[in-house]
N, C-alpha and C. Protein backbone atom coordinates (compact mmCIF):
# COMPACT_ATOMS: atom_id res chain seq x y z
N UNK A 1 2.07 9.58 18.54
CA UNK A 1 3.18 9.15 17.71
C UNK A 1 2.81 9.31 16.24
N UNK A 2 3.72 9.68 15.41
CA UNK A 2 3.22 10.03 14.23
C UNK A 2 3.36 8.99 13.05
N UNK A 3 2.57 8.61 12.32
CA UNK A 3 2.75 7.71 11.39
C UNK A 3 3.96 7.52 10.08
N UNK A 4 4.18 6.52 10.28
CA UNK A 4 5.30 6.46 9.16
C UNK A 4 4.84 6.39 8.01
N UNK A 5 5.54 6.93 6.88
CA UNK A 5 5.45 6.98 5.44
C UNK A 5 5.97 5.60 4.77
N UNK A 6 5.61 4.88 3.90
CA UNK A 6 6.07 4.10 3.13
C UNK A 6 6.54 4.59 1.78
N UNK A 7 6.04 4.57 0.81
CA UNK A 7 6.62 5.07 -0.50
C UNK A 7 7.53 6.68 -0.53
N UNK A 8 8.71 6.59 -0.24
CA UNK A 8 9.54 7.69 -0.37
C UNK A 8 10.45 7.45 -2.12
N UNK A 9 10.00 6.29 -2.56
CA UNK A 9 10.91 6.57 -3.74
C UNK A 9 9.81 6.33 -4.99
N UNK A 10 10.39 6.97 -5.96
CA UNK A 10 9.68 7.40 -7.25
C UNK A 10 10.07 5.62 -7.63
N UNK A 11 8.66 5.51 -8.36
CA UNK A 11 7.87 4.51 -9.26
C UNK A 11 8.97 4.25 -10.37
N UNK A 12 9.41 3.19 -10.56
CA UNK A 12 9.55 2.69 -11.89
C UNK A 12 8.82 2.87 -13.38
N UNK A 13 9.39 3.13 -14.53
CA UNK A 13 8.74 3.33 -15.77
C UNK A 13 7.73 1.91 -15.78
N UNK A 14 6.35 2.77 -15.90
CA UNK A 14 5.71 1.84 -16.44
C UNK A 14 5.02 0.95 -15.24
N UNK A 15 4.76 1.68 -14.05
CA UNK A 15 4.90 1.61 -12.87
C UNK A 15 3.90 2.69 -12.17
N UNK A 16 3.36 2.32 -11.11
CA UNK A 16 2.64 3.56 -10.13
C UNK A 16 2.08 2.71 -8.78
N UNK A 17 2.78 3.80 -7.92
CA UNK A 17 2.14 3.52 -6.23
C UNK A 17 0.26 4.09 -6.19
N UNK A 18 -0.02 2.72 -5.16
CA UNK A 18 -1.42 2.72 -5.10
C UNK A 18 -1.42 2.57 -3.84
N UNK A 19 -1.68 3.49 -2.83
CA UNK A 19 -2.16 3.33 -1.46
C UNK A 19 -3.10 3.37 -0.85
N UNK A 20 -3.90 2.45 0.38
CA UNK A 20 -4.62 2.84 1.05
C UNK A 20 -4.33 2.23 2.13
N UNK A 21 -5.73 2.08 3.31
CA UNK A 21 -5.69 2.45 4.42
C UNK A 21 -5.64 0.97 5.04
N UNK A 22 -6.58 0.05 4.30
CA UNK A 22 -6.86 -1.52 4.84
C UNK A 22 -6.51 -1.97 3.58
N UNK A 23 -6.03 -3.19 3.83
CA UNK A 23 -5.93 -4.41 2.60
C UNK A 23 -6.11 -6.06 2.95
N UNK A 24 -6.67 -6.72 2.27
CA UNK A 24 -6.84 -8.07 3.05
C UNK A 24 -5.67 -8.43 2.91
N UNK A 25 -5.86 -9.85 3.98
CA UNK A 25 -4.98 -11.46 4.20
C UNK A 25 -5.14 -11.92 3.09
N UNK A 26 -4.08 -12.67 2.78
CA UNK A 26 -3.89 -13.50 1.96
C UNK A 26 -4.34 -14.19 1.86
N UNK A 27 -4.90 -15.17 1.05
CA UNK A 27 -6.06 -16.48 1.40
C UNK A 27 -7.53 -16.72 1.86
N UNK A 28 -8.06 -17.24 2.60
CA UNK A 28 -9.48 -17.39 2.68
C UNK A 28 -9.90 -17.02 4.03
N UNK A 29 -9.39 -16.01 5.11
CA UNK A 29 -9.51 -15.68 5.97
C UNK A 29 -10.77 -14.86 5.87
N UNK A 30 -10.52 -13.60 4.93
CA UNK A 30 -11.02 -12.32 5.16
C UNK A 30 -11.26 -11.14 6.07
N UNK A 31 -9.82 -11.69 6.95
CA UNK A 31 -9.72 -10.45 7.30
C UNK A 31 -8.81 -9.16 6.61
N UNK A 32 -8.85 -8.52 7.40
CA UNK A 32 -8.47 -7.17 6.77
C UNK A 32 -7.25 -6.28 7.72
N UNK A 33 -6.35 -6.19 7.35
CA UNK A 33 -5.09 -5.24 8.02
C UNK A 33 -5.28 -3.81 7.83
N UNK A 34 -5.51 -3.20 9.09
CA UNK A 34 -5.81 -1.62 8.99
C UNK A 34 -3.94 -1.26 9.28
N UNK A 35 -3.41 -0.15 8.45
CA UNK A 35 -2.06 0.11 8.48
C UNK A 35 -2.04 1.07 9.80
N UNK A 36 -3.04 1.25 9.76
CA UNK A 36 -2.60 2.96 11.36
C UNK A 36 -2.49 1.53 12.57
N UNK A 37 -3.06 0.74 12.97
CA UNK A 37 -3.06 -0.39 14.08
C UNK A 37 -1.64 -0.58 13.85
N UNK A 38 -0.41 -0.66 12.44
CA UNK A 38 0.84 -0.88 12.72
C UNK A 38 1.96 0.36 12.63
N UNK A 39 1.00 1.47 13.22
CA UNK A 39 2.08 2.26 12.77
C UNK A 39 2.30 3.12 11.07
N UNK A 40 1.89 2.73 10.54
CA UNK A 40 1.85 3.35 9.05
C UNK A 40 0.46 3.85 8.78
N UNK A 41 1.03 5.13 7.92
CA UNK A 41 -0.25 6.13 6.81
C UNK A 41 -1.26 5.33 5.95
N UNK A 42 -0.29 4.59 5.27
CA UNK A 42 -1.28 3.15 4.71
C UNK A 42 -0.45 2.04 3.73
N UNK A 43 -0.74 1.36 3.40
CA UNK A 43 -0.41 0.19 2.48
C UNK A 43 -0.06 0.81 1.31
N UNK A 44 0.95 0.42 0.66
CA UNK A 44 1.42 0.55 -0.83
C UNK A 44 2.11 -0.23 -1.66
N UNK A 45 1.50 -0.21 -2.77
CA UNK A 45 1.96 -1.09 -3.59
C UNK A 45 2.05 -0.81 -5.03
N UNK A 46 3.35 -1.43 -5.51
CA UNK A 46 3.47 -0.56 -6.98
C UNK A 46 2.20 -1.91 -8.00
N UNK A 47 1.55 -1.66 -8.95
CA UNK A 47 1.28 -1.82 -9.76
C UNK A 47 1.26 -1.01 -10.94
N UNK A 48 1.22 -1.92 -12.69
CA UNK A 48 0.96 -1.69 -13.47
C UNK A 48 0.39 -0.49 -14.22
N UNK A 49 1.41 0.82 -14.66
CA UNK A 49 0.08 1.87 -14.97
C UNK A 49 -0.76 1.85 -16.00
N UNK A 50 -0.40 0.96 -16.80
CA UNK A 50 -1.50 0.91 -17.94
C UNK A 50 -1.96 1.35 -18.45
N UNK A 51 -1.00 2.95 -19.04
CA UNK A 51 -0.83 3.38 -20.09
C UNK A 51 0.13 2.76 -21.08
N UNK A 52 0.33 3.33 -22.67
CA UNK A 52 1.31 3.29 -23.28
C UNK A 52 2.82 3.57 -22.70
């Protein structure tokens, strides 16, 4: 089965997608969410580009 894509739409000004593969839980667990175990390429998330 082939993995789904997340970010299909262009970034907001002032803005940029950052993806990867694992990202932790929230809080004091430490575990870690691998995205292929749900089906997805990987995790994304817009942050800050931090240029002018």
């Amino acid at each position: 089965m082939a993995k789904k894509k997340i970010n299909n739409k262009p970034a907001p000004k002032g803005m940029r997608w950052v993806c990867c593969r694992f990202r932790k839980v929230r809080g004091n667990s430490g575990k870690k969410l691998d995205a292929h175990e749900y089906g997805y390429e990987a995790w994304c998330f817009l942050v800050p580009s931090g240029g002018p």
